[in-house]
N, C-alpha and C. Protein backbone atom coordinates (compact mmCIF):
# COMPACT_ATOMS: atom_id res chain seq x y z
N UNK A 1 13.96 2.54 42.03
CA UNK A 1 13.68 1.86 40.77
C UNK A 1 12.94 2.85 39.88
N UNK A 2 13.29 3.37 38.57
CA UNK A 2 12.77 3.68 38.05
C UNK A 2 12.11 3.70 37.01
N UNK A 3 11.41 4.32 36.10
CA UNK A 3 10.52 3.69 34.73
C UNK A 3 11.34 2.66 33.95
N UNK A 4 12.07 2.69 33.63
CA UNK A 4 13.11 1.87 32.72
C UNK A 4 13.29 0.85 33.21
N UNK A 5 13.69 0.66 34.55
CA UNK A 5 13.76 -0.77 35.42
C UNK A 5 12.89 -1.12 35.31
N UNK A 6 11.24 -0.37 35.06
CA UNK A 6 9.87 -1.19 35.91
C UNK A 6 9.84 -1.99 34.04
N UNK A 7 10.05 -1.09 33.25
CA UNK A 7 9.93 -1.32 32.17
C UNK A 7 10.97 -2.88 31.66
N UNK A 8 11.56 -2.66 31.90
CA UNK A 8 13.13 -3.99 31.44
C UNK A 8 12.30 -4.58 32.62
N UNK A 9 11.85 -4.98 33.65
CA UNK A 9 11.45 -6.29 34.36
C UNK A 9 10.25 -6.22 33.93
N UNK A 10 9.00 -5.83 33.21
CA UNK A 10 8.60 -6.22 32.30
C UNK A 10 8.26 -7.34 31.46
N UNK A 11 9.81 -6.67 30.40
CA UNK A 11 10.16 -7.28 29.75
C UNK A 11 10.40 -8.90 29.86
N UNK A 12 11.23 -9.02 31.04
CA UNK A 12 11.91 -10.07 31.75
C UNK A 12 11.09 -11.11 32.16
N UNK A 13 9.67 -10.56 33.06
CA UNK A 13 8.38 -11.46 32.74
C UNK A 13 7.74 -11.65 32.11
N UNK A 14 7.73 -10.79 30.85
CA UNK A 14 6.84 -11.34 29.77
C UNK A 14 7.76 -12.48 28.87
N UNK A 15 9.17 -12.18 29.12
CA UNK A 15 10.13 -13.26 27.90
C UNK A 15 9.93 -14.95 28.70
N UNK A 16 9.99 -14.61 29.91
CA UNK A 16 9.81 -15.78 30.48
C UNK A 16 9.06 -16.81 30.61
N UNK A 17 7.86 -15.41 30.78
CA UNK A 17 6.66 -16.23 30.65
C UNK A 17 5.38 -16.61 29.25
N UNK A 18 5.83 -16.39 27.80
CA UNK A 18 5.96 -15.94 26.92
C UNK A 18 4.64 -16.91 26.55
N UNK A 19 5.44 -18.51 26.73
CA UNK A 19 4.45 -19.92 26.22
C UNK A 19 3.55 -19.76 26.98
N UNK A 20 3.10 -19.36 28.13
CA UNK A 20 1.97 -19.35 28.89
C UNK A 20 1.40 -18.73 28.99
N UNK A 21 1.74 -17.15 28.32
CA UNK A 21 0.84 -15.90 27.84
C UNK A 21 0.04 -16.55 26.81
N UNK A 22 0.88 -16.69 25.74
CA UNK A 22 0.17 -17.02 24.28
C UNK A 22 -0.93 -18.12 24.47
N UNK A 23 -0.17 -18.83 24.95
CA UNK A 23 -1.24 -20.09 25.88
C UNK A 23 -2.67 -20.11 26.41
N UNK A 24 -3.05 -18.65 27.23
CA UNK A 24 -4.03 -18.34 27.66
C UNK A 24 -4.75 -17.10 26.53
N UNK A 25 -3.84 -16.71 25.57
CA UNK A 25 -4.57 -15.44 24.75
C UNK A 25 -5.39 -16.43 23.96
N UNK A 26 -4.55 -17.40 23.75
CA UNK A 26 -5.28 -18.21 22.19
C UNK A 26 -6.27 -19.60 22.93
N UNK A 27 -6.98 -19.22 24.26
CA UNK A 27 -7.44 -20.44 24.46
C UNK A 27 -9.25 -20.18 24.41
N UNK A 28 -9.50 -21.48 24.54
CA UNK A 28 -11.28 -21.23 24.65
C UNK A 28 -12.07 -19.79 25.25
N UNK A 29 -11.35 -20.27 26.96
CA UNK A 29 -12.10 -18.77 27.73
C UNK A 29 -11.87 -17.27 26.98
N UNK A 30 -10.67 -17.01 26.40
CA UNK A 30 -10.45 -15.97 26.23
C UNK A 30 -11.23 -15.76 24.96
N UNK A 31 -11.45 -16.75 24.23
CA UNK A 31 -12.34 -16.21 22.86
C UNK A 31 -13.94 -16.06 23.11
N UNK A 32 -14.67 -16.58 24.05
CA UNK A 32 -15.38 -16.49 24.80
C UNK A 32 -15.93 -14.79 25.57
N UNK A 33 -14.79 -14.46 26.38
CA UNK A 33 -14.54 -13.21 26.80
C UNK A 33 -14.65 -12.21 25.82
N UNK A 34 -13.54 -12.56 25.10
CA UNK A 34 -13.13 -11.95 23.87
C UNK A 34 -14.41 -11.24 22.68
N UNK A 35 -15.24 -12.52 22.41
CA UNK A 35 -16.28 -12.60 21.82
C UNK A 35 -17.58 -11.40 22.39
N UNK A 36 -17.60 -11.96 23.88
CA UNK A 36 -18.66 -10.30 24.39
C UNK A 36 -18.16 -9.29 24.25
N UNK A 37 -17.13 -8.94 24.73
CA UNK A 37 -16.57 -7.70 25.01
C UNK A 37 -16.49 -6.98 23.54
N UNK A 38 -15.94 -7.73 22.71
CA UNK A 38 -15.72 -7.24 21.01
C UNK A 38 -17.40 -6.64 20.53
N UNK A 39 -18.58 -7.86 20.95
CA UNK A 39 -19.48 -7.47 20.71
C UNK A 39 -19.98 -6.34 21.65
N UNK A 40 -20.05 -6.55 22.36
CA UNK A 40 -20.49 -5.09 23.11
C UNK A 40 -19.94 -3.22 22.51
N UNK A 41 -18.68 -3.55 22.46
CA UNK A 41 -18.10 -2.86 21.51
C UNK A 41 -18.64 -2.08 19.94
N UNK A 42 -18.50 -2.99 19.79
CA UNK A 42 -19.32 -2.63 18.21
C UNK A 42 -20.36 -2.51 18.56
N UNK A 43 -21.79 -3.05 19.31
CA UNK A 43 -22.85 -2.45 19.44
C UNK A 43 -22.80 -1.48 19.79
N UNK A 44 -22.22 -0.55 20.84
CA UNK A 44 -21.61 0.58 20.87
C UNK A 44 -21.66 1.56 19.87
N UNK A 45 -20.32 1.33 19.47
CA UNK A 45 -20.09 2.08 18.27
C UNK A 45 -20.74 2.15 17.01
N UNK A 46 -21.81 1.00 17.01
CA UNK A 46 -22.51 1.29 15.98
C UNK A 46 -24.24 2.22 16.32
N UNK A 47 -24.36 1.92 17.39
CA UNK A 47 -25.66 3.42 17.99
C UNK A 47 -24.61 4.87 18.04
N UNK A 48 -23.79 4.75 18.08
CA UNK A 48 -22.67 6.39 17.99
C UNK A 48 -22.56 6.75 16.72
N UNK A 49 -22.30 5.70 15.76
CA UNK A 49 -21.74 5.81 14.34
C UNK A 49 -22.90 4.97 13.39
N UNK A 50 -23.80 5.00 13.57
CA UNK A 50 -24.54 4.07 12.70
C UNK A 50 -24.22 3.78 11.03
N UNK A 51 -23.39 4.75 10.44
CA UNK A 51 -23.44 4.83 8.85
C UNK A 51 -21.88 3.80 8.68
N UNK A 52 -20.96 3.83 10.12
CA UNK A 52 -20.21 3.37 9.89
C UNK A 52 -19.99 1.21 10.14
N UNK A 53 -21.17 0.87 9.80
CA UNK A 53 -21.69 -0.29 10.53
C UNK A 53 -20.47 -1.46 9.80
N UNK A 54 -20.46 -1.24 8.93
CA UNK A 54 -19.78 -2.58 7.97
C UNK A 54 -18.28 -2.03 8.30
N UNK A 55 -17.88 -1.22 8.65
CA UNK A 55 -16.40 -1.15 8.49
C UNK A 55 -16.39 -1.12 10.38
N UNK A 56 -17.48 -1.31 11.32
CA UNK A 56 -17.07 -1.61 12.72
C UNK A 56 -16.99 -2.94 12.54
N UNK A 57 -17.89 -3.81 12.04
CA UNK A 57 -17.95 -4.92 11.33
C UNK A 57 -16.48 -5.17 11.06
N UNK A 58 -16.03 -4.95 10.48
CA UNK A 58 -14.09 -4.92 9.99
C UNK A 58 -13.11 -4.91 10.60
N UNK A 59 -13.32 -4.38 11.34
CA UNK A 59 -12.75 -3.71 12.39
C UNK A 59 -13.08 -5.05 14.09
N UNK A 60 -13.79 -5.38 14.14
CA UNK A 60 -14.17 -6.34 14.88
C UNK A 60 -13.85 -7.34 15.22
N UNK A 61 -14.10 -8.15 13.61
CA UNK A 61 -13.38 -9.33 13.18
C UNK A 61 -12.47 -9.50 12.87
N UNK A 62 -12.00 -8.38 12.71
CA UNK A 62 -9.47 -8.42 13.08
C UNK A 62 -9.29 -8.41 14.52
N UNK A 63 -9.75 -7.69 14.87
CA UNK A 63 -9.43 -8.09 16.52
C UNK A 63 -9.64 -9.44 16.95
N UNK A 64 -10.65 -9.95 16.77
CA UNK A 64 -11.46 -11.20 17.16
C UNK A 64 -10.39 -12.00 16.62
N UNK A 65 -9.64 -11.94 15.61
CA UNK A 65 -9.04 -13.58 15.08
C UNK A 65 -7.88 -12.70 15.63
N UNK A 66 -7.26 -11.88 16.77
CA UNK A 66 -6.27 -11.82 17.37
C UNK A 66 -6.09 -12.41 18.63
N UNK A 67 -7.35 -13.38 19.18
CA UNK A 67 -7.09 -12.80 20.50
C UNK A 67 -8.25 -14.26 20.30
N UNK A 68 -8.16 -15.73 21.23
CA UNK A 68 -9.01 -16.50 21.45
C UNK A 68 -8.26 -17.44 20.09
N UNK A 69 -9.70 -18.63 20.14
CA UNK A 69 -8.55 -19.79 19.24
C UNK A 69 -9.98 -19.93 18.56
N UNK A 70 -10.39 -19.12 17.52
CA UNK A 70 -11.74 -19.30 16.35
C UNK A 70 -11.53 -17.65 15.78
């Protein structure tokens, strides 16, 4: 089996399983999760980058309304 196969079955489980992905990206726990991890993140990057604070800020809160259901 090689990359292309591993790749096309993949595919094949993600088409399948598609409603129950989206299902769990957009639910409570994951915005939850979602919510530390994003923050941890940006606290991060903002002791590395301090001048760049409002645009990690930006940058944050697009991710955040990708991923969880708020």
């Amino acid at each position: 089996m090689g990359i292309e196969d591993l790749v096309n079955k993949g595919k094949d489980v993600f088409e399948q399983n598609k409603d129950k992905i989206e299902e769990a990206v957009k639910s409570e726990q994951a915005e939850e999760i979602s919510d530390k991890v994003l923050d941890g993140v940006a606290d991060f990057a903002k002791k590395i980058a301090p001048g760049a604070a409002d645009k990690i800020d930006e940058i944050r809160e697009g991710a955040d309304g990708a991923v969880g259901n708020e």
